[in-house]
Each structure stands twice: as C-alpha cells, then as structure tokens.
C-alpha atoms as a PDB file:
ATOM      1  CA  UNK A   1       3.443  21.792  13.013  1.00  0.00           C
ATOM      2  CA  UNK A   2       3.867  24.039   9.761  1.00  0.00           C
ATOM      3  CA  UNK A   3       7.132  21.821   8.947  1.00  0.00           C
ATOM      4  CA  UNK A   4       4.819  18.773   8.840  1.00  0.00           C
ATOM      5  CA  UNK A   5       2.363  20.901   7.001  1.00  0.00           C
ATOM      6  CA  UNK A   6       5.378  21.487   3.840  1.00  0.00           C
ATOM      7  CA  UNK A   7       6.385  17.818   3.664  1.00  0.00           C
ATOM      8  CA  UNK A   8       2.857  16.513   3.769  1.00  0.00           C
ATOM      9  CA  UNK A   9       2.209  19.051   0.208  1.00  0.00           C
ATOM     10  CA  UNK A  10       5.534  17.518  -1.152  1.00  0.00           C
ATOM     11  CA  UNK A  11       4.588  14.225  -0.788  1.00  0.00           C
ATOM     12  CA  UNK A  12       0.694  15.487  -2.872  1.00  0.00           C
ATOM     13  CA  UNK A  13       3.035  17.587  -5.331  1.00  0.00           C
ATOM     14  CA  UNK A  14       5.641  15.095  -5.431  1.00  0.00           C
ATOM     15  CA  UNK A  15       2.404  12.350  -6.349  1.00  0.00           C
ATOM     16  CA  UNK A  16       0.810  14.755  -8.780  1.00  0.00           C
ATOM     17  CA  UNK A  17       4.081  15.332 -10.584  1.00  0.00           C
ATOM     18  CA  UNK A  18       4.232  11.269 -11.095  1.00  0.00           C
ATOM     19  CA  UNK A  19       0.416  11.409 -12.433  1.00  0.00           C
ATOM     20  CA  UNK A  20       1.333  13.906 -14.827  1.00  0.00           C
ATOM     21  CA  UNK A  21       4.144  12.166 -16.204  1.00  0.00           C
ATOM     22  CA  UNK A  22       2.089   8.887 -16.442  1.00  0.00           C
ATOM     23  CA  UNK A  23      -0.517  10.813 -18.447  1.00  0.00           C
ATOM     24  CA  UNK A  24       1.896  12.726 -20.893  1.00  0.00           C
ATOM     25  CA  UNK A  25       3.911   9.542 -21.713  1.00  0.00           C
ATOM     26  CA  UNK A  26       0.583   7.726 -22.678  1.00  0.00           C
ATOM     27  CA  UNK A  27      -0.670  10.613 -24.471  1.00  0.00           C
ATOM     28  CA  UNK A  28       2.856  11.735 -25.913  1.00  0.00           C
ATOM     29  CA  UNK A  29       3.110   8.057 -27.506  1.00  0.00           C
ATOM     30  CA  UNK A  30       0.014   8.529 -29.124  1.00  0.00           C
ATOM     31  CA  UNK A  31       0.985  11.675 -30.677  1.00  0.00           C
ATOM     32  CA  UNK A  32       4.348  10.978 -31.865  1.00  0.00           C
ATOM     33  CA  UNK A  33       2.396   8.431 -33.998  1.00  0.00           C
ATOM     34  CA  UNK A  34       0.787  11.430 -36.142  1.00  0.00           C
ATOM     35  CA  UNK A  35       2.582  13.595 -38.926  1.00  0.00           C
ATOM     36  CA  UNK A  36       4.858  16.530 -37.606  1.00  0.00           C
ATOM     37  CA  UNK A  37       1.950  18.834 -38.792  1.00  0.00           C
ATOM     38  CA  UNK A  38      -1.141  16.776 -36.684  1.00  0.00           C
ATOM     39  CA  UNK A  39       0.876  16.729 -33.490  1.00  0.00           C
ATOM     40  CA  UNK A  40       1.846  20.936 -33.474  1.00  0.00           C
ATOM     41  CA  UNK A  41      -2.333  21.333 -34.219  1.00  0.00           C
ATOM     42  CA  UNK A  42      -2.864  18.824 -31.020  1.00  0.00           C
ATOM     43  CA  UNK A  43      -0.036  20.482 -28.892  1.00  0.00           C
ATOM     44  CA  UNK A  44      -1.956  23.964 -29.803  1.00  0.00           C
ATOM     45  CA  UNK A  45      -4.504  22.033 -28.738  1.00  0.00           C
ATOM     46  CA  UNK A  46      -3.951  20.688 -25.511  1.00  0.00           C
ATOM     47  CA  UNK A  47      -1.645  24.412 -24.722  1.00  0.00           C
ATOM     48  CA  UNK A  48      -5.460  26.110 -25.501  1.00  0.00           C
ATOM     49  CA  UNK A  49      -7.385  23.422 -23.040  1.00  0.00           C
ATOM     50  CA  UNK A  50      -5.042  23.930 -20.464  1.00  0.00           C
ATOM     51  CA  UNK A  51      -4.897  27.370 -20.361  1.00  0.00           C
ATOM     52  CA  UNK A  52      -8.521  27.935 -20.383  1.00  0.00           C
ATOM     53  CA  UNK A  53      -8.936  25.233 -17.656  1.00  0.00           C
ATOM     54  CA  UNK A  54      -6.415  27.254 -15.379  1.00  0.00           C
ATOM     55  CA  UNK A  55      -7.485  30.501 -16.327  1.00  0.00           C
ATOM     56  CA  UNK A  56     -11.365  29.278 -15.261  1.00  0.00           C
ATOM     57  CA  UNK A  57      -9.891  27.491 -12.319  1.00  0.00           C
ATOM     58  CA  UNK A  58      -8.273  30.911 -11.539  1.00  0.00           C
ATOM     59  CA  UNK A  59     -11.145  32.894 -11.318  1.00  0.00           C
ATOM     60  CA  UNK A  60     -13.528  30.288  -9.411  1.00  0.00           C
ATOM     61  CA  UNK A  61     -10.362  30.421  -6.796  1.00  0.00           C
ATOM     62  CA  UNK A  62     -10.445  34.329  -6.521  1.00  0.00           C
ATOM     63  CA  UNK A  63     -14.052  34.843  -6.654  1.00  0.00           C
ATOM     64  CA  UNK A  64     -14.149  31.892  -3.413  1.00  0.00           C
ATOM     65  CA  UNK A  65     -11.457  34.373  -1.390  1.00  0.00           C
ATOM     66  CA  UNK A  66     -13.385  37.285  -1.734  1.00  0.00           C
ATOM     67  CA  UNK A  67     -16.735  35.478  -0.459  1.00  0.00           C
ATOM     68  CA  UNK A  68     -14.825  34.309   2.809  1.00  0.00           C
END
C-alpha cells in the first residue's frame, strides 16, 4: 500500500510542477516585456511574496501538529 501511496504524490507533484511552469511562462513573458531594471524590482517582488506566503504557510502547518 505505501508504494501506491509514493506514485499517487508523484503523479500531484508531477501535476503541480506542470501548473507552475504554465504560470511562470505566462508571467515570465510579461516581464521580459519591461526594462532590465522593472523586471529585478518584480523578481524582488515575487522572491518577497513567496517567501512570506511559505514562511506563513509554515507556521499555520506547525502550529496544526502541535494541536493534534
């Protein structure tokens, strides 16, 4: 059963990997369009976003294991 359990998060990771790509060549068109000097402030940017997202995310998921 655990085998199953592996393939069945590679096929999720494998389809969040795809939806990732989709959404950084969309947005990675869009900011090639800007001056050298706009896209490192929106790459700073997006970096910042992200890392407060996971860092947030992060917590919520600790704080939850201790509860349980």
């Amino acid at each position: 059963m655990a085998e199953v359990k592996i393939l069945e998060n590679w096929g999720r990771e494998a389809e969040l990997r795809k939806k990732w790509m989709k959404i950084w060549d969309r947005l990675g068109a869009r900011i090639l369009k800007f001056p050298k000097w706009m896209q490192v402030i929106i790459l700073e940017d997006v970096n910042t976003a992200i890392e407060n997202r996971v860092a947030t995310m992060e917590m919520i998921n600790h704080a939850k294991g201790r509860r349980v």
